[in-house]
N, C-alpha and C. Protein backbone atom coordinates (compact mmCIF):
# COMPACT_ATOMS: atom_id res chain seq x y z
N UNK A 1 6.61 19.86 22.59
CA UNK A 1 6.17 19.89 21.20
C UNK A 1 6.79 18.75 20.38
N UNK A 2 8.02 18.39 20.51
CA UNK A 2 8.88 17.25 19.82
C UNK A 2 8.22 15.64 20.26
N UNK A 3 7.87 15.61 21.39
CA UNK A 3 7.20 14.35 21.68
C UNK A 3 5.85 14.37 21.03
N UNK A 4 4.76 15.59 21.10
CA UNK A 4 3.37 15.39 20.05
C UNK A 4 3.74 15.25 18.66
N UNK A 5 5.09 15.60 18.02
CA UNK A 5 5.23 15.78 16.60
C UNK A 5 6.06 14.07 16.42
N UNK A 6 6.70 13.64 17.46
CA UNK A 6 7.10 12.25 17.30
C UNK A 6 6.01 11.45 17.36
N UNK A 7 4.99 11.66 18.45
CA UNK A 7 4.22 10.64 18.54
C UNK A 7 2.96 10.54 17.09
N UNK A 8 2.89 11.78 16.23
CA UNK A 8 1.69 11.88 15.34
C UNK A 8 2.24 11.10 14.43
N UNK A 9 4.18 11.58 13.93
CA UNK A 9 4.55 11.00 13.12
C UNK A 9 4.42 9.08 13.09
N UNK A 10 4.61 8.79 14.10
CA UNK A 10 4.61 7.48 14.39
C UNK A 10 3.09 6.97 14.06
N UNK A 11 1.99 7.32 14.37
CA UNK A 11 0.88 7.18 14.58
C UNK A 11 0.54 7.31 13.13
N UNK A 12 0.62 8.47 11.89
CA UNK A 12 0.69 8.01 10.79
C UNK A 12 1.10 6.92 9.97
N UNK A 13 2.48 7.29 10.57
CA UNK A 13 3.24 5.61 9.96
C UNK A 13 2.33 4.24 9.87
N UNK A 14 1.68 4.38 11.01
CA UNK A 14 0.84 2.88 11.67
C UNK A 14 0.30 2.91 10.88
N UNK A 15 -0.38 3.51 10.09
CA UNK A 15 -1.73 3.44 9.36
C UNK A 15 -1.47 3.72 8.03
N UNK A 16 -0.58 4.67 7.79
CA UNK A 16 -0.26 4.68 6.23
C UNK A 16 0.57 3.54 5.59
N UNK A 17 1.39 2.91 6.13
CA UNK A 17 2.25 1.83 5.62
C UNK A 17 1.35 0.95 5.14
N UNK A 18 0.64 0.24 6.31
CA UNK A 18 -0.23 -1.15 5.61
C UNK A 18 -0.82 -0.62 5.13
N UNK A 19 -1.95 0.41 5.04
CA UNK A 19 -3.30 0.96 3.37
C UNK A 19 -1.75 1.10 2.15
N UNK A 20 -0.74 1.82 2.15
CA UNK A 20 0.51 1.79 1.16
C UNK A 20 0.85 0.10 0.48
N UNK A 21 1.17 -0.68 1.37
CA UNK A 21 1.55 -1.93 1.46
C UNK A 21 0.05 -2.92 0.61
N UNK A 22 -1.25 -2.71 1.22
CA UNK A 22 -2.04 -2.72 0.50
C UNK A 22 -2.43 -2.41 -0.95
N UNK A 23 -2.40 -1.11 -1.13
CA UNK A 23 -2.83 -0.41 -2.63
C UNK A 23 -1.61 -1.18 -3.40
N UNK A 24 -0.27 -1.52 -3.01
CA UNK A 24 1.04 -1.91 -4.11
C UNK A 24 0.53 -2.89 -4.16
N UNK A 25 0.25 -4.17 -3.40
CA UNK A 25 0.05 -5.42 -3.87
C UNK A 25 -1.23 -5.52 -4.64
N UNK A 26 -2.14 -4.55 -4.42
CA UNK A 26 -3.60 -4.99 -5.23
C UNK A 26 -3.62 -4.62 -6.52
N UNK A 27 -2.58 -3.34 -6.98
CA UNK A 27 -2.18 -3.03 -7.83
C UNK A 27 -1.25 -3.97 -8.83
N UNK A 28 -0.31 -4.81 -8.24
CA UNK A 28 0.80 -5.66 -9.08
C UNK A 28 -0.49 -7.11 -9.21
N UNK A 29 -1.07 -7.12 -8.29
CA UNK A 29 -2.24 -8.67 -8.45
C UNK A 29 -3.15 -8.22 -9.74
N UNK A 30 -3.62 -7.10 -9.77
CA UNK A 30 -4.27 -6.75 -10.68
C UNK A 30 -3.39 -6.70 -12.31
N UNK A 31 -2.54 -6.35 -12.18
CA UNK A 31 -1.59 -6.02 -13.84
C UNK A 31 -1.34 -8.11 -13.71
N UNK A 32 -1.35 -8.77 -12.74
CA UNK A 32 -0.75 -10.24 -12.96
C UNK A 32 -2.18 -10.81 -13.83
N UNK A 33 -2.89 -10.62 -13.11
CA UNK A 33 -4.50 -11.01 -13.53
C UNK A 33 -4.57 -10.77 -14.94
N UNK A 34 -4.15 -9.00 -15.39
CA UNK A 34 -4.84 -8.84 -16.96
C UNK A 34 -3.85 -9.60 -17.57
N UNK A 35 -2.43 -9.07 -17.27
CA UNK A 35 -1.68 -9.94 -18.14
C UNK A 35 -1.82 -11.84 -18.75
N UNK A 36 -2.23 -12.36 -17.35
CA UNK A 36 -3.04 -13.71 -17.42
C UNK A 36 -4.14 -13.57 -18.42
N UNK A 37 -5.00 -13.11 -18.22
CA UNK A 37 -6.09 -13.30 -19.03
C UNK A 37 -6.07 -12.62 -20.18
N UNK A 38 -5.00 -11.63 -20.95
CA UNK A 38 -4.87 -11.13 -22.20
C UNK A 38 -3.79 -12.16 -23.04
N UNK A 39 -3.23 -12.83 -22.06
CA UNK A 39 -2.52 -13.91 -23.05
C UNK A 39 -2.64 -15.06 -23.37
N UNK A 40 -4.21 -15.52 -22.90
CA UNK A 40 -4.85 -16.60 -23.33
C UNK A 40 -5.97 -16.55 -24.35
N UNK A 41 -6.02 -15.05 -24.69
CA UNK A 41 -7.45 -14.93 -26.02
C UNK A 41 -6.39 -14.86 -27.13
């Protein structure tokens, strides 16, 4: 049971980190963007 519950945990990891790692950067690119373009009008 400890090796299926190691191996799922791991197997999440794989896949949740980079979509995680993803959503943070598209999120901080996005606030860089408005901030850019609200301080030039």
């Amino acid at each position: 049971m400890d090796v299926i519950a190691s191996f799922l945990a791991g197997s999440l990891l794989t896949w949740a980190m980079p979509i995680a790692l993803l959503i943070v950067v598209t999120i901080w690119y996005m606030r860089i963007m408005r901030r850019r373009s609200g301080g030039d009008t």
